[in-house]
Protein backbone atom coordinates (compact mmCIF):
# COMPACT_ATOMS: atom_id res chain seq x y z
CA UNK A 1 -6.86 1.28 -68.35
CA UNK A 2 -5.76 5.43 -68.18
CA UNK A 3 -3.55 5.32 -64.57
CA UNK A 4 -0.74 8.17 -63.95
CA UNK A 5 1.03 5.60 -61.65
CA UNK A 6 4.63 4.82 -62.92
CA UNK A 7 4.56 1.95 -59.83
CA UNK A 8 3.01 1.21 -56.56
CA UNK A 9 5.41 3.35 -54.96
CA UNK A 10 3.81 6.44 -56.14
CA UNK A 11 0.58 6.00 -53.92
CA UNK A 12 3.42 6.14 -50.71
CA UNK A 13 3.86 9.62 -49.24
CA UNK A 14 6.79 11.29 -50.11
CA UNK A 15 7.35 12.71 -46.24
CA UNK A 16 5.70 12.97 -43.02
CA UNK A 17 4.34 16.36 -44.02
CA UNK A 18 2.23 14.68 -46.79
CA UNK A 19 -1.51 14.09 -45.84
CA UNK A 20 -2.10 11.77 -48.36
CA UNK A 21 -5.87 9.92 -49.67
CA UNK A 22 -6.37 7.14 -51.58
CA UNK A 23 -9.83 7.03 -53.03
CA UNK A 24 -11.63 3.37 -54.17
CA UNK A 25 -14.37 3.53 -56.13
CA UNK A 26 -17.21 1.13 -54.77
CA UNK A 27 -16.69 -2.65 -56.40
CA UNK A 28 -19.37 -3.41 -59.89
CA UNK A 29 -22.84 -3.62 -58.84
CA UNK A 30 -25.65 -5.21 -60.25
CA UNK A 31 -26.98 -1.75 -62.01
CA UNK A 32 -23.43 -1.19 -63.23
CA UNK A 33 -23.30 -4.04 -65.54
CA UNK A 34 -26.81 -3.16 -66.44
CA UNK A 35 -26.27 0.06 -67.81
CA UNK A 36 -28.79 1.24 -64.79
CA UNK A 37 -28.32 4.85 -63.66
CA UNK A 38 -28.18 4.53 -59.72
CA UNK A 39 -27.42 7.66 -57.82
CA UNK A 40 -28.07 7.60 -54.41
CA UNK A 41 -30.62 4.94 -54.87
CA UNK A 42 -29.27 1.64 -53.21
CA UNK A 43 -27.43 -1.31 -55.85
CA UNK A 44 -26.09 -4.53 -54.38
CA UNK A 45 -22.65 -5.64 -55.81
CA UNK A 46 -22.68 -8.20 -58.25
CA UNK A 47 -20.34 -11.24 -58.02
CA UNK A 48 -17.37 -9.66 -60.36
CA UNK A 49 -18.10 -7.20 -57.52
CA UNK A 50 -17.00 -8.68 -54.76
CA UNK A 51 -13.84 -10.33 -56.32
CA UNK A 52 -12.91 -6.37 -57.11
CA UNK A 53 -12.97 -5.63 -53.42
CA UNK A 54 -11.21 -8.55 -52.39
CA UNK A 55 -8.55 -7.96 -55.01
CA UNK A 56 -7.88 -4.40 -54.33
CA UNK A 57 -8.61 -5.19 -50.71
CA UNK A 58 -5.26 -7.76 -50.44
CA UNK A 59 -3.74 -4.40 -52.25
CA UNK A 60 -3.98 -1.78 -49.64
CA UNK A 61 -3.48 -4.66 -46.99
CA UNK A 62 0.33 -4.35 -48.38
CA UNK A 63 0.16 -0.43 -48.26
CA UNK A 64 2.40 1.74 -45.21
CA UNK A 65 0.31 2.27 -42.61
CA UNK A 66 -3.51 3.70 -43.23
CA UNK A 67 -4.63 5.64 -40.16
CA UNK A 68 -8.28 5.53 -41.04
CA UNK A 69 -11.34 4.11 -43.49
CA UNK A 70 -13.79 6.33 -44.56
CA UNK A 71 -16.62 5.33 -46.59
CA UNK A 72 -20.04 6.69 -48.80
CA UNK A 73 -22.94 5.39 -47.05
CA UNK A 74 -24.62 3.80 -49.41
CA UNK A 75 -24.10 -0.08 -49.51
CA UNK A 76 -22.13 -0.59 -52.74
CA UNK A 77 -19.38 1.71 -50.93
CA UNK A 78 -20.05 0.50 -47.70
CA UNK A 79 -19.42 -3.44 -48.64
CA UNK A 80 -16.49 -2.35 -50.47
CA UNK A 81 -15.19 -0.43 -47.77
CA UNK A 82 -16.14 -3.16 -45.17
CA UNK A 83 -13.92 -5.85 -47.18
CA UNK A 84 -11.17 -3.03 -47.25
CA UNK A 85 -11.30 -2.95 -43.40
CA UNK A 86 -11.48 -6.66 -42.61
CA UNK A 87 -7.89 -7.10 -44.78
CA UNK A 88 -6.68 -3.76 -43.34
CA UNK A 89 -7.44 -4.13 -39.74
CA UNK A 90 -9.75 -1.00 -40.23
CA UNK A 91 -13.03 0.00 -38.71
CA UNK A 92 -15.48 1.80 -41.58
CA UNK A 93 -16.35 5.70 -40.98
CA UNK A 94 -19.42 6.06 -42.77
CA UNK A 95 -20.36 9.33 -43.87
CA UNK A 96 -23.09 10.50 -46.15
CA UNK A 97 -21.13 13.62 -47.76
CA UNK A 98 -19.28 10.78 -49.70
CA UNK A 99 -22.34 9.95 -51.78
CA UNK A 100 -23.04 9.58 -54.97
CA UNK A 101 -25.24 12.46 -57.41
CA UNK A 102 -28.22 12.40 -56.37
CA UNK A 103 -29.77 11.76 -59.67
CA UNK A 104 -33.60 12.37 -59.43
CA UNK A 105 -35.78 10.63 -61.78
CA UNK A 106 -33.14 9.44 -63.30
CA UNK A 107 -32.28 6.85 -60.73
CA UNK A 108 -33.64 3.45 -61.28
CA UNK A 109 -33.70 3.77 -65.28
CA UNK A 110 -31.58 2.37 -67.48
CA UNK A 111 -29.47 4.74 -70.26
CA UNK A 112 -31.97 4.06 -72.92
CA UNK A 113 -34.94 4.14 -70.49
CA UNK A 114 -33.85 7.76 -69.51
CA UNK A 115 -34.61 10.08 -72.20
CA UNK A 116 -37.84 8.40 -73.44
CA UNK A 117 -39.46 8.16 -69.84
CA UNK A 118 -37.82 11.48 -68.38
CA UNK A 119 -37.23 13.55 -71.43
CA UNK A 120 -36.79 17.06 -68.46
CA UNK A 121 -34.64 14.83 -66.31
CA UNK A 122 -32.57 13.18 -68.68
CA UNK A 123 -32.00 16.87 -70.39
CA UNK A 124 -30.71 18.11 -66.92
CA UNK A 125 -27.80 15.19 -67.00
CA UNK A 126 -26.59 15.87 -70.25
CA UNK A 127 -26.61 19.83 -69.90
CA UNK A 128 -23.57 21.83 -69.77
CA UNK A 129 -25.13 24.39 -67.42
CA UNK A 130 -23.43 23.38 -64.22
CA UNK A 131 -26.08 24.84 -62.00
CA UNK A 132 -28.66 23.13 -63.60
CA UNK A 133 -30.28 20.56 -61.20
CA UNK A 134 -31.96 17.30 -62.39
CA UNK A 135 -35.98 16.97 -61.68
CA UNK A 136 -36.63 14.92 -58.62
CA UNK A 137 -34.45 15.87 -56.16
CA UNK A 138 -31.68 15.19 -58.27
CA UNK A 139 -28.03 17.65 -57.69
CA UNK A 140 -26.47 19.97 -60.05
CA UNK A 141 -22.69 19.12 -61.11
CA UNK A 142 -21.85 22.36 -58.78
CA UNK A 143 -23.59 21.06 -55.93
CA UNK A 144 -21.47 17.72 -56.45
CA UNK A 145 -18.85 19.88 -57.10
CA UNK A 146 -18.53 21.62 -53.40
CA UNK A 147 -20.08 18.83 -51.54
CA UNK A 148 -16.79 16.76 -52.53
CA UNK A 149 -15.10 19.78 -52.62
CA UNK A 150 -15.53 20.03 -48.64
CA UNK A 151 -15.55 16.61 -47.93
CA UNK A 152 -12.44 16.36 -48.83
CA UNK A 153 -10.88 19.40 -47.41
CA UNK A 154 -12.22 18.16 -44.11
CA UNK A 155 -10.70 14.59 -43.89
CA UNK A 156 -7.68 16.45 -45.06
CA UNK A 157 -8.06 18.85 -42.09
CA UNK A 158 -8.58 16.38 -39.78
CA UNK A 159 -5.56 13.40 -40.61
CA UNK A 160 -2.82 16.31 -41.65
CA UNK A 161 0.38 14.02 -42.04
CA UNK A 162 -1.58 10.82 -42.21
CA UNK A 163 -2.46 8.39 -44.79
CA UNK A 164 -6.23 7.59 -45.51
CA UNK A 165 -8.70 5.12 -47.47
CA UNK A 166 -12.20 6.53 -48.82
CA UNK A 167 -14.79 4.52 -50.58
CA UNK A 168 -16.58 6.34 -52.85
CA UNK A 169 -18.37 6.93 -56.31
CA UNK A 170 -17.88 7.86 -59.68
CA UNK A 171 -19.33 11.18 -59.85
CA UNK A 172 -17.26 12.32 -56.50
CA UNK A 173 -14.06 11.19 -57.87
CA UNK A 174 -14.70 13.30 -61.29
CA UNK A 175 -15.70 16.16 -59.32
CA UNK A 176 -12.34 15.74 -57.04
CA UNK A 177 -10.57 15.75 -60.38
CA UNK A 178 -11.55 18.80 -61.19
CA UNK A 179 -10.72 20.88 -57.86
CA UNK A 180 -7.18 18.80 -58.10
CA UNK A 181 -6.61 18.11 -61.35
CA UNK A 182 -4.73 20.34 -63.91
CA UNK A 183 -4.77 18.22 -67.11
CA UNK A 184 -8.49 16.24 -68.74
CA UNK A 185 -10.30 13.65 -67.03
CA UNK A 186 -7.80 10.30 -67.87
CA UNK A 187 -10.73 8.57 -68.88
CA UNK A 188 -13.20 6.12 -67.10
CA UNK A 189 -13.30 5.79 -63.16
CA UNK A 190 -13.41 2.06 -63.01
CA UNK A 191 -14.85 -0.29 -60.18
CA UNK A 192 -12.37 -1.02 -57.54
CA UNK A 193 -9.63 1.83 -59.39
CA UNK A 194 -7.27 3.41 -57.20
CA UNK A 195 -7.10 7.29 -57.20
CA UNK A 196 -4.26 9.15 -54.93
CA UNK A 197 -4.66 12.88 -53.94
CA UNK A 198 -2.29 14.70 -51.40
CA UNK A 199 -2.33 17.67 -49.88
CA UNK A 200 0.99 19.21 -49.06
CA UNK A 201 2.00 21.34 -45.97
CA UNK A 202 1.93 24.61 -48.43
CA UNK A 203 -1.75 23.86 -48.50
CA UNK A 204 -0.95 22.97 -52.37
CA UNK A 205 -2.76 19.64 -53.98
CA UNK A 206 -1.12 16.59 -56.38
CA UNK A 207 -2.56 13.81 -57.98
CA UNK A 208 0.56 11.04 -58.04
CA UNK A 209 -2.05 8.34 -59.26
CA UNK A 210 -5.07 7.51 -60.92
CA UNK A 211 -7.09 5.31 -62.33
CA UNK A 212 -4.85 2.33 -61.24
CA UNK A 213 -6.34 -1.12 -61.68
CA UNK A 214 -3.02 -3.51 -61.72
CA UNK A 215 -5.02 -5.11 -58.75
CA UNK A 216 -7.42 -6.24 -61.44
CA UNK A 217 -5.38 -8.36 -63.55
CA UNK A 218 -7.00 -11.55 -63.93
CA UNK A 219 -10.11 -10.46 -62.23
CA UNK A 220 -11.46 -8.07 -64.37
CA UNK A 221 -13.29 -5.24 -64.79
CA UNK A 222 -16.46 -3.52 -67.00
CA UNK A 223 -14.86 -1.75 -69.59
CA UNK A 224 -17.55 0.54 -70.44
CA UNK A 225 -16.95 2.53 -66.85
CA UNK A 226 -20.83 2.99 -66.66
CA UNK A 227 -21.43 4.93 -63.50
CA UNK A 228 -17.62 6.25 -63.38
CA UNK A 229 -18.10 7.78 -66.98
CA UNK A 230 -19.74 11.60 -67.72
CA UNK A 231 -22.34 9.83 -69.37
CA UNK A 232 -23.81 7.59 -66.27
CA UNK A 233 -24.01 7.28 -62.91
């Protein structure tokens, strides 16, 4: 596990002033473990899955006060985020701008399905242009990029002082990384991790934790990251 928490503490707000998010990446699914790109297409959680959420589920229940529970609104968010609310006393805001990339013809196929069935799809993941869509509907890292970009400038907007869950996806939380972030990715995004951004008064942005998965001890998690990695999703 790569996590820049020194303790729990570190996902607690250091004052009032601090609007402060903690972002969950949705529990394993069932394309996860099978190395099967999913997108925005829909992938039920498998049963190491739902132990995830229910383990970092009794975690936040122990957290200072969350004013609110945002969620993607696709289902392997939306059950994580629903188990989330039930130990938190939190109703789920579900909101579409916390999706996944849309992935095109890529969704559905596995890693080693992709570049023998959609050579021009698969070529548009891999790319380093970052404008470069994917075939199929599918977004461009850029469009990723500002969709999260705004997303989370908004709920930032709109809980200034407050503390805040979101449920979300490997692909956002990269993307966040790199409008907050000042150092490399810390490797993977695994299932279930905990990722802390605030946003201080002086409009300035921190990162006092990520990648935390201390929840996870004796539960477990897929170490390959697939779908929280830049190779996946």
């Amino acid at each position: 596990m790569d996590c820049d928490c020194v303790d729990e503490s570190a996902t607690k707000p250091e004052h009032s002033g601090v609007t402060e998010i903690i972002f969950v990446r949705h529990g394993e699914t069932i394309c996860n473990a099978a190395g099967i790109f999913q997108g925005q297409s829909e992938s039920e959680l498998n049963e190491l899955g739902w132990r995830q959420a229910n383990a970092v589920a009794e975690r936040l229940a122990k957290e200072p006060k969350i004013s609110a529970l945002y969620s993607s609104d696709l289902k392997r968010a939306l059950d994580t985020a629903t188990t989330i609310g039930q130990k938190c006393g939190l109703q789920v805001i579900s909101n579409p701008a916390w999706r996944e990339r849309h992935l095109g013809k890529l969704q559905g196929l596995s890693r080693r399905e992709a570049p023998l069935l959609e050579p021009l799809a698969f070529q548009g993941f891999v790319s380093h242009n970052k404008d470069q869509v994917i075939p199929g509907e599918g977004e461009s890292i850029n469009q990723l990029y500002l969709r999260s970009k705004s997303a989370l400038e908004e709920i930032t907007n709109n809980h200034r002082g407050e503390r805040v869950i979101v449920v979300t996806h490997g692909g956002v939380l990269r993307a966040l990384w790199k409008f907050v972030g000042e150092r490399s990715l810390p490797g993977k995004v695994l299932n279930t991790s905990i990722n802390v951004i605030r946003r201080y008064e002086n409009g300035s942005w921190a990162v006092p934790c990520w990648g935390d998965t201390s929840h996870l001890n004796g539960v477990g998690f897929l170490s390959s990251g697939f779908g929280g990695d830049s190779q996946s999703g």
